[in-house]
Protein backbone atom coordinates (compact mmCIF):
# COMPACT_ATOMS: atom_id res chain seq x y z
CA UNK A 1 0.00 0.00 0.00
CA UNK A 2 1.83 3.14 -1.13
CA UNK A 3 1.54 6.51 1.31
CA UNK A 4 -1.12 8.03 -1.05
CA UNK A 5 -4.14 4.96 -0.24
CA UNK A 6 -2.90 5.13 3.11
CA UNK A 7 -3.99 8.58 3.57
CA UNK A 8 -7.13 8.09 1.17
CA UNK A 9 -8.44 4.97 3.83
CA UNK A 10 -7.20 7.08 6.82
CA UNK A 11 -9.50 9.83 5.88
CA UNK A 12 -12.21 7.86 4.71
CA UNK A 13 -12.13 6.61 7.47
CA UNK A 14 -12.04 9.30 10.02
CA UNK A 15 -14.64 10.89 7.88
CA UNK A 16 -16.76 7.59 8.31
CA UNK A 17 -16.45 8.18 11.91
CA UNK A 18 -17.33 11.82 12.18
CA UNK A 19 -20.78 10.96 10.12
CA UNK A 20 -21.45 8.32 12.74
CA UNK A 21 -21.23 10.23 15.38
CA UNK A 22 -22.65 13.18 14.43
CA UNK A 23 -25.30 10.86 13.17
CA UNK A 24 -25.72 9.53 17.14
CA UNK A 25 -25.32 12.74 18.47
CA UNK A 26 -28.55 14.23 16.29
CA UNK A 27 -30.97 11.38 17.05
CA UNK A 28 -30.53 11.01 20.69
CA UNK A 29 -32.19 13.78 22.78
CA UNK A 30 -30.05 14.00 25.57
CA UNK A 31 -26.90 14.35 23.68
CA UNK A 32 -28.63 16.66 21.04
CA UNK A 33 -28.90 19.10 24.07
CA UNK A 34 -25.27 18.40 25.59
CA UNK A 35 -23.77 19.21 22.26
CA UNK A 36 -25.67 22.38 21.71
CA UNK A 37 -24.71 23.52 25.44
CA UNK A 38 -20.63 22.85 25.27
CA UNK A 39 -21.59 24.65 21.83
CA UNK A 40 -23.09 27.65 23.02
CA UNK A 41 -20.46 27.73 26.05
CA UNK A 42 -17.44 27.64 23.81
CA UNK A 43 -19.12 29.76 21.26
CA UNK A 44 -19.78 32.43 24.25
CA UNK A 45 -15.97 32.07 25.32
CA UNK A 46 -13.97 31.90 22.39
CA UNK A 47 -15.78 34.90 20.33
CA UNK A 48 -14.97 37.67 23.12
CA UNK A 49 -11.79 36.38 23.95
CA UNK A 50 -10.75 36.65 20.18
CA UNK A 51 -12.14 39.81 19.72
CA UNK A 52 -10.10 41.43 22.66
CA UNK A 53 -7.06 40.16 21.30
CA UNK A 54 -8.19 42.24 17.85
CA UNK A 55 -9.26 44.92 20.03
CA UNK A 56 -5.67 44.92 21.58
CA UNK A 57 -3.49 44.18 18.53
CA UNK A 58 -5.42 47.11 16.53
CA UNK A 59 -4.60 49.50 19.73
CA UNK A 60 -0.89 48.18 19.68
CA UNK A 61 -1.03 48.56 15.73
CA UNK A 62 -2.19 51.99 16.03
CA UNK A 63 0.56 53.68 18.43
CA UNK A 64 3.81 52.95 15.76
CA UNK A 65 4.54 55.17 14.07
CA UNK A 66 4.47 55.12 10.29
C-alpha cells in the first residue's frame, strides 16, 4: 500500500467516523442538548476572547509610528 491509499483509507475513514457520530449525536435527545450547550459555552468564550485580542493588537497597531 503506497503513502497516497494510506492517507485516502485514513481519511475515509475518520470521515466515516465523524458521520457516525454526528449521526448519534442528532438522534438522541439528551446528547442533542449536551452538544448544543458545550456549543453555546465555547461559542460564548472563544468569540470575546478573540475579539479582545483584535481589540488589543489594533490598539498596539495603532501607536507605531508610520
Amino acid at each position: 500500500m503506497t503513502s497516497a491509499t494510506a492517507r485516502t483509507v485514513a481519511s475515509v475513514v475518520l470521515v466515516s467516523a465523524g458521520v457516525a457520530a454526528a449521526y448519534v449525536v442528532v438522534t438522541t435527545p439528551p446528547l442533542r442538548r449536551l452538544a448544543v450547550l458545550v456549543a453555546r459555552r465555547w461559542l460564548g468564550a472563544s468569540v470575546p476572547v478573540f475579539l479582545m485580542d483584535q481589540a488589543r493588537r489594533a490598539w498596539v497597531e495603532s501607536a507605531r509610528p508610520a
